[in-house]
PDB file of N, CA and C in Angstrom:
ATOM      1  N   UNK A   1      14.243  -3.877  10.949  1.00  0.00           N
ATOM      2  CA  UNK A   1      12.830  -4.049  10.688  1.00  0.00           C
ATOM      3  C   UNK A   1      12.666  -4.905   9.438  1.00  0.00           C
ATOM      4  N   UNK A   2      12.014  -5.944   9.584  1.00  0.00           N
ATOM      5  CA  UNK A   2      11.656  -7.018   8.222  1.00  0.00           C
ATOM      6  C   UNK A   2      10.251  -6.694   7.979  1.00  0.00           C
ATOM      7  N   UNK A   3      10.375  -6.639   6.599  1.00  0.00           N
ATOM      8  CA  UNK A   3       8.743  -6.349   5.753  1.00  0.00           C
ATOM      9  C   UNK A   3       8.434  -7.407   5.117  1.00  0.00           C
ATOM     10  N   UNK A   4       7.071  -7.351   5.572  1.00  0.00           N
ATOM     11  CA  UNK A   4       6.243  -8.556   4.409  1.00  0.00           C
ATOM     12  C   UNK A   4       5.633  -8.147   3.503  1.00  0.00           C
ATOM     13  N   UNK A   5       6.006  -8.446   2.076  1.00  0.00           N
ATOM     14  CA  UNK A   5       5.297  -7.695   1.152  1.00  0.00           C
ATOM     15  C   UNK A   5       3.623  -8.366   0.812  1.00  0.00           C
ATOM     16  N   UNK A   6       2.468  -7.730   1.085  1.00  0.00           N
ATOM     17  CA  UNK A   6       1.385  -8.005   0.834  1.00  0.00           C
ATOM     18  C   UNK A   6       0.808  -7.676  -0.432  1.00  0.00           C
ATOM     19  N   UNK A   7       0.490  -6.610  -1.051  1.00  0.00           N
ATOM     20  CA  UNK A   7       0.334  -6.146  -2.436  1.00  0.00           C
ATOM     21  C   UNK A   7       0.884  -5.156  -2.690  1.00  0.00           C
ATOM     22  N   UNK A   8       0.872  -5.278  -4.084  1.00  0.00           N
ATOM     23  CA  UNK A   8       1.897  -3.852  -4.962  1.00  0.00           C
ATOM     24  C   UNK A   8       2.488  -3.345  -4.150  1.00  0.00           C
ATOM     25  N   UNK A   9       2.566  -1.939  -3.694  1.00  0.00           N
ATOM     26  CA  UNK A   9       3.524  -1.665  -3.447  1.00  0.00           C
ATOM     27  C   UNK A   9       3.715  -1.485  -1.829  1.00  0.00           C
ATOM     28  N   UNK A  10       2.867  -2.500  -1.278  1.00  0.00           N
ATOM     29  CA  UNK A  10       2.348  -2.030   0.152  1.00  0.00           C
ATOM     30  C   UNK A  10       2.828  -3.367   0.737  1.00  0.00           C
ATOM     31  N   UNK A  11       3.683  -3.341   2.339  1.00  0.00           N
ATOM     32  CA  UNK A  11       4.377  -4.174   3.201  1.00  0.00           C
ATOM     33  C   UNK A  11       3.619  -4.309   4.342  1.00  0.00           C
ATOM     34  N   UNK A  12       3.740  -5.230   5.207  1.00  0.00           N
ATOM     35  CA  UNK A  12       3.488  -5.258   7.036  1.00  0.00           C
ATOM     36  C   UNK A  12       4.490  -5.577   7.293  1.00  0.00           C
ATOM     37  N   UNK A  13       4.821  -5.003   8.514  1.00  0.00           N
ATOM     38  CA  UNK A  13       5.570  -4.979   9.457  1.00  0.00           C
ATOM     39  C   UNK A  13       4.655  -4.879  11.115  1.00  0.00           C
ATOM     40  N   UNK A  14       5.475  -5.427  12.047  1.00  0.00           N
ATOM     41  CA  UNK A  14       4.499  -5.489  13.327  1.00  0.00           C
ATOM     42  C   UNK A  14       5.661  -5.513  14.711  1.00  0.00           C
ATOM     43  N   UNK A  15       5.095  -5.066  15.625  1.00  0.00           N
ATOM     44  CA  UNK A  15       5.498  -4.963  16.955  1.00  0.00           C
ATOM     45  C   UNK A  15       5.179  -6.289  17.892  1.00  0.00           C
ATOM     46  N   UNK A  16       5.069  -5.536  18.950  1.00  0.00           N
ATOM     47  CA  UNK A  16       4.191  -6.337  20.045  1.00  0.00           C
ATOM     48  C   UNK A  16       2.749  -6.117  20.085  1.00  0.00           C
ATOM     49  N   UNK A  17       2.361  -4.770  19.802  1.00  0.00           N
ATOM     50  CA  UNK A  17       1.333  -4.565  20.193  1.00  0.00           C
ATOM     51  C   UNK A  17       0.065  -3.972  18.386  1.00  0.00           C
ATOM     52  N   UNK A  18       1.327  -3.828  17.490  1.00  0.00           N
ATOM     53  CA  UNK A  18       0.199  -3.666  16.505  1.00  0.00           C
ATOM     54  C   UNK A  18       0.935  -4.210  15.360  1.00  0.00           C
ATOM     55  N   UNK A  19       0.294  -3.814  13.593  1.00  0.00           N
ATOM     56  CA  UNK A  19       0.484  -4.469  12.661  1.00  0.00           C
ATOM     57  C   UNK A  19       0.389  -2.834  11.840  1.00  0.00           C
ATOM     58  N   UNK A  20       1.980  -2.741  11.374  1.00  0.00           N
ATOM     59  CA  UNK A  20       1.948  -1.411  10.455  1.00  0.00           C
ATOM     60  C   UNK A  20       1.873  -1.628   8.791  1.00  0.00           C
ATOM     61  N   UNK A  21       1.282  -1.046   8.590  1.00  0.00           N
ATOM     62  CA  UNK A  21       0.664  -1.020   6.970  1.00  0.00           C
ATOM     63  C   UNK A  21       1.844   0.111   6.128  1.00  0.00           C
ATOM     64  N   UNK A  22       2.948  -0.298   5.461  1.00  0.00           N
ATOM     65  CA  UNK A  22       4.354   0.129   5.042  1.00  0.00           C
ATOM     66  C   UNK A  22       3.674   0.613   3.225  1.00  0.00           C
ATOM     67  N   UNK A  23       3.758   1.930   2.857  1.00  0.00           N
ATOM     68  CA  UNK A  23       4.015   2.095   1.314  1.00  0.00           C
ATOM     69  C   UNK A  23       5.627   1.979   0.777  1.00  0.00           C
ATOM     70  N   UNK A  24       6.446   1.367   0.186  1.00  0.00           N
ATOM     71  CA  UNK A  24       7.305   1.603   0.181  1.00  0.00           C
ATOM     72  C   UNK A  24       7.607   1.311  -1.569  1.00  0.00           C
ATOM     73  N   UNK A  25       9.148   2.317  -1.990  1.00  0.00           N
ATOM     74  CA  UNK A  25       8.735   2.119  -3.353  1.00  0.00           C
ATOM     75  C   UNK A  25      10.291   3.870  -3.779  1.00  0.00           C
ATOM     76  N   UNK A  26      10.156   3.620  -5.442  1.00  0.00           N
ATOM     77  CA  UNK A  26      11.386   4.635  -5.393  1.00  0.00           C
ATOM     78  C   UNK A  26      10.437   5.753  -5.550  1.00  0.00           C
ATOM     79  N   UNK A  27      11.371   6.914  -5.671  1.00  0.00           N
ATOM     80  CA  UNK A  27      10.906   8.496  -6.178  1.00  0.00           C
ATOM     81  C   UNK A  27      11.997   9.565  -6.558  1.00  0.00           C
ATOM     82  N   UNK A  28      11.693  10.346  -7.140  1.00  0.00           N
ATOM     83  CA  UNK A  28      12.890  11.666  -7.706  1.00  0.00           C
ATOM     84  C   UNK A  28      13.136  12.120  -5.732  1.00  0.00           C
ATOM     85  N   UNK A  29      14.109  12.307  -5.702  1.00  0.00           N
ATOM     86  CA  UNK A  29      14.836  13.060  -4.893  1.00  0.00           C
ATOM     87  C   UNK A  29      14.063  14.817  -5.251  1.00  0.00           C
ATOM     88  N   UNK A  30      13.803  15.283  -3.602  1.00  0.00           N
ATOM     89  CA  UNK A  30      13.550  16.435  -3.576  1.00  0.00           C
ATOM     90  C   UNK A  30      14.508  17.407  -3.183  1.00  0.00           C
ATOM     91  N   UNK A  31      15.097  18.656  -3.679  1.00  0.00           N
ATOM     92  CA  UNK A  31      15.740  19.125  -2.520  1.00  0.00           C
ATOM     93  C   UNK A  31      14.893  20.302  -2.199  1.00  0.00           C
ATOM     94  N   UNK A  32      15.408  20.235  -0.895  1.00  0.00           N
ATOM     95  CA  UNK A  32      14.666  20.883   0.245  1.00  0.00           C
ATOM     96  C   UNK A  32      14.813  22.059  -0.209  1.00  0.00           C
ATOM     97  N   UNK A  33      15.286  22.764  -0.322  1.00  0.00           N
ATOM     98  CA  UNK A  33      15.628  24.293  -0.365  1.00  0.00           C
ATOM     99  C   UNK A  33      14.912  24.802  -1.420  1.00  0.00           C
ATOM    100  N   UNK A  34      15.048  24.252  -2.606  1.00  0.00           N
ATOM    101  CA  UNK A  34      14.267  24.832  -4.112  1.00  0.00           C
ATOM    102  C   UNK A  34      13.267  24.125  -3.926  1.00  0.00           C
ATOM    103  N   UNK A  35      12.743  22.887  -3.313  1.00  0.00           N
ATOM    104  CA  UNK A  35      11.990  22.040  -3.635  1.00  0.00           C
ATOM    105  C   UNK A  35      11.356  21.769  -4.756  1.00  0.00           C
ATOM    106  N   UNK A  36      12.169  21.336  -5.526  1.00  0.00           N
ATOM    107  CA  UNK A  36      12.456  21.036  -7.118  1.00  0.00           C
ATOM    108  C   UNK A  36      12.917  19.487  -7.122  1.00  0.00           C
ATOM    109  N   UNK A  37      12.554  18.411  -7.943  1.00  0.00           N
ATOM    110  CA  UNK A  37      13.555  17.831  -8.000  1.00  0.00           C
ATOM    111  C   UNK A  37      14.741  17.209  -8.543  1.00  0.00           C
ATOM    112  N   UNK A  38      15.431  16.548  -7.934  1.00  0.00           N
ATOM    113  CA  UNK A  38      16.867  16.737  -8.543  1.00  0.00           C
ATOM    114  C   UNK A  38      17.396  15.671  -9.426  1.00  0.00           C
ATOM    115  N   UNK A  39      16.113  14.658 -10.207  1.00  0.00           N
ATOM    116  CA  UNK A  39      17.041  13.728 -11.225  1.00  0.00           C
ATOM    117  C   UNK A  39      17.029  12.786 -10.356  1.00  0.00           C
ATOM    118  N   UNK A  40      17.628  12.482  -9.313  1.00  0.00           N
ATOM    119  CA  UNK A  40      18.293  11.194  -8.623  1.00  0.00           C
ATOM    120  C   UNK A  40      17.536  10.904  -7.755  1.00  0.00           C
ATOM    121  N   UNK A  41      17.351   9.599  -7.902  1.00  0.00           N
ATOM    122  CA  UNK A  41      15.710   8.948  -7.498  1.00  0.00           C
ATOM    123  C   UNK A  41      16.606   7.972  -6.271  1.00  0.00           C
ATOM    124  N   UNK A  42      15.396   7.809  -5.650  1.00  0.00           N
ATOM    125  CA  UNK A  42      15.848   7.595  -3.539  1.00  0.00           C
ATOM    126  C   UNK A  42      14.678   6.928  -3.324  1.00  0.00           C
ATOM    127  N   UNK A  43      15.411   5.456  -2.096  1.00  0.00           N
ATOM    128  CA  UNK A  43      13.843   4.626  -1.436  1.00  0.00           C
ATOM    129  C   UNK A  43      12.945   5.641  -1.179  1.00  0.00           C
ATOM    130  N   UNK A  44      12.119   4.964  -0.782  1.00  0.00           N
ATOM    131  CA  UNK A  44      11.109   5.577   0.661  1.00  0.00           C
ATOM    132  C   UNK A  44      10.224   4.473   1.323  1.00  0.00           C
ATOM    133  N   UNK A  45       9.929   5.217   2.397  1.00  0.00           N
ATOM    134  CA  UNK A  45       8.701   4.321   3.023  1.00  0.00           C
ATOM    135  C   UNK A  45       8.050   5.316   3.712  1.00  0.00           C
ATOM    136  N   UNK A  46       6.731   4.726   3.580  1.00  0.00           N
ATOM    137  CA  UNK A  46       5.640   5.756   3.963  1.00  0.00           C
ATOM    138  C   UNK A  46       4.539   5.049   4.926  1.00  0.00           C
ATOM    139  N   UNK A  47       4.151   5.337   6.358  1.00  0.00           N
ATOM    140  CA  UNK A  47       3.722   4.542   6.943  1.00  0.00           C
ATOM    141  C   UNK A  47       1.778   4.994   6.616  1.00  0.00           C
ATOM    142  N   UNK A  48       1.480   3.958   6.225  1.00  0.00           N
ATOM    143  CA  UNK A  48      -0.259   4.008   6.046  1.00  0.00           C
ATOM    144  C   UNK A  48      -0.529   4.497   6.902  1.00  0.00           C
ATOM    145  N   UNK A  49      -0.884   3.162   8.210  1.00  0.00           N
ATOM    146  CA  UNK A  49      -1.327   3.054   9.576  1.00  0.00           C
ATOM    147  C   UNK A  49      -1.028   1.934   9.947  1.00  0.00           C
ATOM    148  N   UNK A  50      -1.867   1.946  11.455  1.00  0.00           N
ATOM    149  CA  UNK A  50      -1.468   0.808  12.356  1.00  0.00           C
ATOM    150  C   UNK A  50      -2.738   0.275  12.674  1.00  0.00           C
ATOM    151  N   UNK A  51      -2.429  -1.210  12.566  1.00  0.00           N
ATOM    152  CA  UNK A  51      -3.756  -2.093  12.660  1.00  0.00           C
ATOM    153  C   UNK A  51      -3.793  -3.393  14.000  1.00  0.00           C
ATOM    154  N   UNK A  52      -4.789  -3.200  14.789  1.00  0.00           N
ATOM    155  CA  UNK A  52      -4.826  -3.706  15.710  1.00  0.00           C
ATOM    156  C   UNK A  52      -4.812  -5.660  15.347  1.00  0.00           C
ATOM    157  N   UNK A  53      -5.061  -5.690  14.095  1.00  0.00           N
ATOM    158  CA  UNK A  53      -5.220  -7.252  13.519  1.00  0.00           C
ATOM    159  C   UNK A  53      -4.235  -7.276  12.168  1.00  0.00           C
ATOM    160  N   UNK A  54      -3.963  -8.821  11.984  1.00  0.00           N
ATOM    161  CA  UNK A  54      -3.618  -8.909  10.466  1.00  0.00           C
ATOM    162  C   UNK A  54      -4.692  -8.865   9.509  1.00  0.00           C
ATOM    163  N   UNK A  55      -5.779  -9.311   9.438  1.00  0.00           N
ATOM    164  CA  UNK A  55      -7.301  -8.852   8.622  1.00  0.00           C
ATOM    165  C   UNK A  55      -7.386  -7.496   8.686  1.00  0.00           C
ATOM    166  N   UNK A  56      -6.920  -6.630   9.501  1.00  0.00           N
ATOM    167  CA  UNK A  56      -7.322  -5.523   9.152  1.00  0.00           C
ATOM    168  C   UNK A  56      -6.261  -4.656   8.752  1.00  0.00           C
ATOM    169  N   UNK A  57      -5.423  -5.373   8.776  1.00  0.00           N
ATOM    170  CA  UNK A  57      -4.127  -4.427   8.062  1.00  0.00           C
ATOM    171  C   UNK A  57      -3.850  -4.873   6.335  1.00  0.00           C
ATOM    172  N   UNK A  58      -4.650  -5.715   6.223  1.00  0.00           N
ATOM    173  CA  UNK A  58      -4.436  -6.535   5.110  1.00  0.00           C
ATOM    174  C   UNK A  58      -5.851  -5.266   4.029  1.00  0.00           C
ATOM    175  N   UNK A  59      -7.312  -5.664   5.072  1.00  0.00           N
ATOM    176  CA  UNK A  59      -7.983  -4.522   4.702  1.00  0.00           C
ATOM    177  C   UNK A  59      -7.726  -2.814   4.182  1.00  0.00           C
ATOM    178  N   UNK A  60      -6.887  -2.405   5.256  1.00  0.00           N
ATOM    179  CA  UNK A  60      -6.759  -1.327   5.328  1.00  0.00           C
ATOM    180  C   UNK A  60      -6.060  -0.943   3.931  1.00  0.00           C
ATOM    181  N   UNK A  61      -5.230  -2.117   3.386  1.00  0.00           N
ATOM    182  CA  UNK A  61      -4.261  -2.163   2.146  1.00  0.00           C
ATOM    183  C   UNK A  61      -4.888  -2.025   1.124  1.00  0.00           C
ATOM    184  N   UNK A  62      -6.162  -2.790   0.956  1.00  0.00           N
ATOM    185  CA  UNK A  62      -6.792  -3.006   0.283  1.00  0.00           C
ATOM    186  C   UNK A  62      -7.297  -1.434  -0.169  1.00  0.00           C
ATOM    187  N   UNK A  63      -7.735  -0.838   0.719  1.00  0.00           N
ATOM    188  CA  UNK A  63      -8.629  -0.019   0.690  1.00  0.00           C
ATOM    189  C   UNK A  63      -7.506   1.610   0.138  1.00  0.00           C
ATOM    190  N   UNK A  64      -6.079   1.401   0.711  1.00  0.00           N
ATOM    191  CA  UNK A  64      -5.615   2.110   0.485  1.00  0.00           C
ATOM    192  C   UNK A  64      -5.235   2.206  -1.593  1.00  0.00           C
ATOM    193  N   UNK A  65      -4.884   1.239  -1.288  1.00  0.00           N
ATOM    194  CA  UNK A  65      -4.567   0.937  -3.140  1.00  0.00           C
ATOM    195  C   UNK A  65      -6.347   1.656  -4.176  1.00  0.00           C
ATOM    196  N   UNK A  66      -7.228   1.482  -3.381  1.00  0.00           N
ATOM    197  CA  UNK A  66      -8.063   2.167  -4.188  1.00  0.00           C
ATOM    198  C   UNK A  66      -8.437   3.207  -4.128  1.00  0.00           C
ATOM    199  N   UNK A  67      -8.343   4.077  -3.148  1.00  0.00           N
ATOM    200  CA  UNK A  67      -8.222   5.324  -3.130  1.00  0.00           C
ATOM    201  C   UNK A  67      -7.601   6.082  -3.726  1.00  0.00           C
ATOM    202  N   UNK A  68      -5.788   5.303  -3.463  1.00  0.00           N
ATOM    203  CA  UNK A  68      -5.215   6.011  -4.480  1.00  0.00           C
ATOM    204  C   UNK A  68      -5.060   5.913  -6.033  1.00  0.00           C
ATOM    205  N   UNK A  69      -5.638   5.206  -6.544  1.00  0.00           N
ATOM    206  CA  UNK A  69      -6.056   4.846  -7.745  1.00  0.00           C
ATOM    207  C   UNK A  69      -7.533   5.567  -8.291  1.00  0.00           C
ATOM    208  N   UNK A  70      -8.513   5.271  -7.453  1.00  0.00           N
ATOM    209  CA  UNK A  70      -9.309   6.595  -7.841  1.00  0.00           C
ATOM    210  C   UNK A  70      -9.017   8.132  -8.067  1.00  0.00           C
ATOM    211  N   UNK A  71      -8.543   8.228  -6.367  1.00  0.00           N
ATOM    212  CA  UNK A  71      -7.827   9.906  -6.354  1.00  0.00           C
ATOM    213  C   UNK A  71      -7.136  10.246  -7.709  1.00  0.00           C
ATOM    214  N   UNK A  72      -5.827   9.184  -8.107  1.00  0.00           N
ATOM    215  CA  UNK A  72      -5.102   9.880  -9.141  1.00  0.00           C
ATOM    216  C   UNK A  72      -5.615   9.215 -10.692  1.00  0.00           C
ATOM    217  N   UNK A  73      -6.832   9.101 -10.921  1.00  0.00           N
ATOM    218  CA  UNK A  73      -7.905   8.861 -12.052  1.00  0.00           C
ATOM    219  C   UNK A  73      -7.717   7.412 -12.578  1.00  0.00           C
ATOM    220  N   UNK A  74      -7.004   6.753 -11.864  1.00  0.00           N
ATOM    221  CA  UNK A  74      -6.438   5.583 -13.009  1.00  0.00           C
ATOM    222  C   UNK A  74      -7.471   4.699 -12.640  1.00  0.00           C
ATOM    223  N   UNK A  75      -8.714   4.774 -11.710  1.00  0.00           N
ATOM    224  CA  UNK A  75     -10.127   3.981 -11.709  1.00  0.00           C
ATOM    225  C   UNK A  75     -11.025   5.530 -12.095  1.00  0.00           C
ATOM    226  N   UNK A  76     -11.398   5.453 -13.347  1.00  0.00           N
ATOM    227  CA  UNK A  76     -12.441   6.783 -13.560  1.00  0.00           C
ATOM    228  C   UNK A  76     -13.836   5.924 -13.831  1.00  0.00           C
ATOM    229  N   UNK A  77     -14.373   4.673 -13.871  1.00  0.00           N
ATOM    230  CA  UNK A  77     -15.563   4.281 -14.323  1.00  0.00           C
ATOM    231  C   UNK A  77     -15.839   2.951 -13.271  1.00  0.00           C
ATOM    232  N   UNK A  78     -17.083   3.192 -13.511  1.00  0.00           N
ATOM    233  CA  UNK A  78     -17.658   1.417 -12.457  1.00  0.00           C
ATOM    234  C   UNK A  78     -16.976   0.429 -13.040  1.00  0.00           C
ATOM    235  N   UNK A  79     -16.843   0.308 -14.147  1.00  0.00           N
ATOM    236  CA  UNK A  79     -15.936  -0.987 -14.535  1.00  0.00           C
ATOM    237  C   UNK A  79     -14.929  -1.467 -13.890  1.00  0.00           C
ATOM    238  N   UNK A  80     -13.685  -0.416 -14.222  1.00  0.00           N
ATOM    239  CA  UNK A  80     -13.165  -0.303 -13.200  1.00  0.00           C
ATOM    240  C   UNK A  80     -12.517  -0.770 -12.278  1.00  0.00           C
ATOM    241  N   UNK A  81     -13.245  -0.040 -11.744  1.00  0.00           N
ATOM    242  CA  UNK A  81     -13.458   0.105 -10.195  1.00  0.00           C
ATOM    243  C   UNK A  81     -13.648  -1.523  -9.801  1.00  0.00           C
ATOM    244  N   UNK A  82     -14.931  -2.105 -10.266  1.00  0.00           N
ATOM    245  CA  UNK A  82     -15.536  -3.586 -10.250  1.00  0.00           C
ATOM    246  C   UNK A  82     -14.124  -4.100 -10.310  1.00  0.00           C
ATOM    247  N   UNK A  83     -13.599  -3.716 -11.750  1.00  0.00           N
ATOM    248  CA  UNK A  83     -12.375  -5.077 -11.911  1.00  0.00           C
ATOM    249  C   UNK A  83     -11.124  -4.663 -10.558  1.00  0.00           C
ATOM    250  N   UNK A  84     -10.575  -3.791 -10.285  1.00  0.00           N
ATOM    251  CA  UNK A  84      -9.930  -3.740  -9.540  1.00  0.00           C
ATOM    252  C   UNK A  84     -10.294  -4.416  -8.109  1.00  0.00           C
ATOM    253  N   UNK A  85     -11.434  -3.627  -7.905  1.00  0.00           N
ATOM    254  CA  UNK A  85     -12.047  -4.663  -6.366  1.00  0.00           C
ATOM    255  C   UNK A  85     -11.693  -6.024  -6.423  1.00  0.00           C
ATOM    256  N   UNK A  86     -12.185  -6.719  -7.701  1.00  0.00           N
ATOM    257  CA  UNK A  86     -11.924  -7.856  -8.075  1.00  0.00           C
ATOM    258  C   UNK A  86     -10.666  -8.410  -7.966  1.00  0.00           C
ATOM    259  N   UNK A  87      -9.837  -8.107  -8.441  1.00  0.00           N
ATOM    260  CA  UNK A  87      -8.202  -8.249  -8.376  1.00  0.00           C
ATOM    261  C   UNK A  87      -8.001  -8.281  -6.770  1.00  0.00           C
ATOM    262  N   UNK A  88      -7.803  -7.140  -6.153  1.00  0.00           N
ATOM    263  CA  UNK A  88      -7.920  -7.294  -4.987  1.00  0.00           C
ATOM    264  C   UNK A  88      -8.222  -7.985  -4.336  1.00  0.00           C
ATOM    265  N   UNK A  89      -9.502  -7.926  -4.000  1.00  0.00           N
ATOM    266  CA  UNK A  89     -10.238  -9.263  -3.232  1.00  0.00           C
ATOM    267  C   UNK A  89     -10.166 -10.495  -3.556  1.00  0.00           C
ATOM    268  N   UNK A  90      -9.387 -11.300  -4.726  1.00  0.00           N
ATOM    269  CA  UNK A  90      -8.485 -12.380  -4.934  1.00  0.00           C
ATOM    270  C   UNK A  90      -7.178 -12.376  -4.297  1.00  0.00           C
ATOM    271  N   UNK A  91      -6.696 -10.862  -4.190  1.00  0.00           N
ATOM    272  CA  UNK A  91      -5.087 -11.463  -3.441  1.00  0.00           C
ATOM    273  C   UNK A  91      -5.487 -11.302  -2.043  1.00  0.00           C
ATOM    274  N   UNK A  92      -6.540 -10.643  -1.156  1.00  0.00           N
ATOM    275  CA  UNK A  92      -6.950 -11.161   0.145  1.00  0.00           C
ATOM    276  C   UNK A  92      -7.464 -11.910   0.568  1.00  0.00           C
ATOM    277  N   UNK A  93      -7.849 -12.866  -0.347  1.00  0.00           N
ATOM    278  CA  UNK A  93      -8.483 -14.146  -0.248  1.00  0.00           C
ATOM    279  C   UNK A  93      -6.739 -14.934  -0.390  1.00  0.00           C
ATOM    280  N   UNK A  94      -6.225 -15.057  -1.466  1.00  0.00           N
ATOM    281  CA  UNK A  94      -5.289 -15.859  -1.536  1.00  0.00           C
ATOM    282  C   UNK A  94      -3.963 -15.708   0.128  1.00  0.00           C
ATOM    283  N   UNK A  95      -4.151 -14.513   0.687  1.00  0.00           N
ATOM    284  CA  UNK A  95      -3.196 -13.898   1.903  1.00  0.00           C
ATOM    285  C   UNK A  95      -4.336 -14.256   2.857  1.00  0.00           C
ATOM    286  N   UNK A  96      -5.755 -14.048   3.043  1.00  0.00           N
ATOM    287  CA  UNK A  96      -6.466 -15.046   4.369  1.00  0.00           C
ATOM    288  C   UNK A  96      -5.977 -16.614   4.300  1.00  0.00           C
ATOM    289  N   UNK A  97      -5.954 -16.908   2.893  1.00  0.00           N
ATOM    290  CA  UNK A  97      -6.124 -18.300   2.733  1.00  0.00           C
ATOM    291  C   UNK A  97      -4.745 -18.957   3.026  1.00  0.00           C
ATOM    292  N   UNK A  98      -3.560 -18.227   3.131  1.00  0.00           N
ATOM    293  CA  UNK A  98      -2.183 -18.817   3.791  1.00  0.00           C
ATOM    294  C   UNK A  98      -2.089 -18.696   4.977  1.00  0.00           C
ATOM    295  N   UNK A  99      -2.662 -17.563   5.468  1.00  0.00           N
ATOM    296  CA  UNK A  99      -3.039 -17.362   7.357  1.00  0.00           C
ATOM    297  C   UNK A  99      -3.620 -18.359   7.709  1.00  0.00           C
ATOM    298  N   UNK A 100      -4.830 -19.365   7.304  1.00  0.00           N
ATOM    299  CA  UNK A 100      -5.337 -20.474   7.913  1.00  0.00           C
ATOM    300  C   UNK A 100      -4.218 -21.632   8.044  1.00  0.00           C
TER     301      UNK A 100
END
């Protein structure tokens, strides 16, 4: 499987029939049993979703990066929020604008 990296920490990858939206990135190793973890940090990949288009998998990215940035406080004000949208919506403009 080959990934295209679109922003931070988020890839596409695609089939025949759709366009998967990839988190991928390191983390502490869990172990299962104590579920504690253990020091020694391991890939991952984490599948978003699946997008019937490249615009909308590109979207969906978009949208994911701010959620989780709200959720875990690191957008707490309209500012913000504004500037991040902002950021964003420059690198989906700059990723529509290589698709043409």
């Amino acid at each position: 499987m080959s990934k295209i990296r679109l922003m931070d920490e988020l890839y596409m990858d695609a089939d025949s029939v759709q366009y998967t939206l990839i988190a991928c990135g390191t983390r502490e190793k869990i172990d299962l049993k104590t579920k504690k973890g253990t020091g020694e940090m391991t890939d991952y990949e984490t599948i978003i979703g699946y997008y019937g288009t490249i615009d909308a998998c590109i979207k969906g990215a978009r949208n994911y990066i701010l959620r989780k940035k709200i959720a875990s406080d690191e957008i707490d004000s309209m500012d913000k929020l504004i500037a991040e949208i902002n950021r964003l919506t420059a690198i989906e403009a700059e990723l529509n604008e290589k698709l043409v």
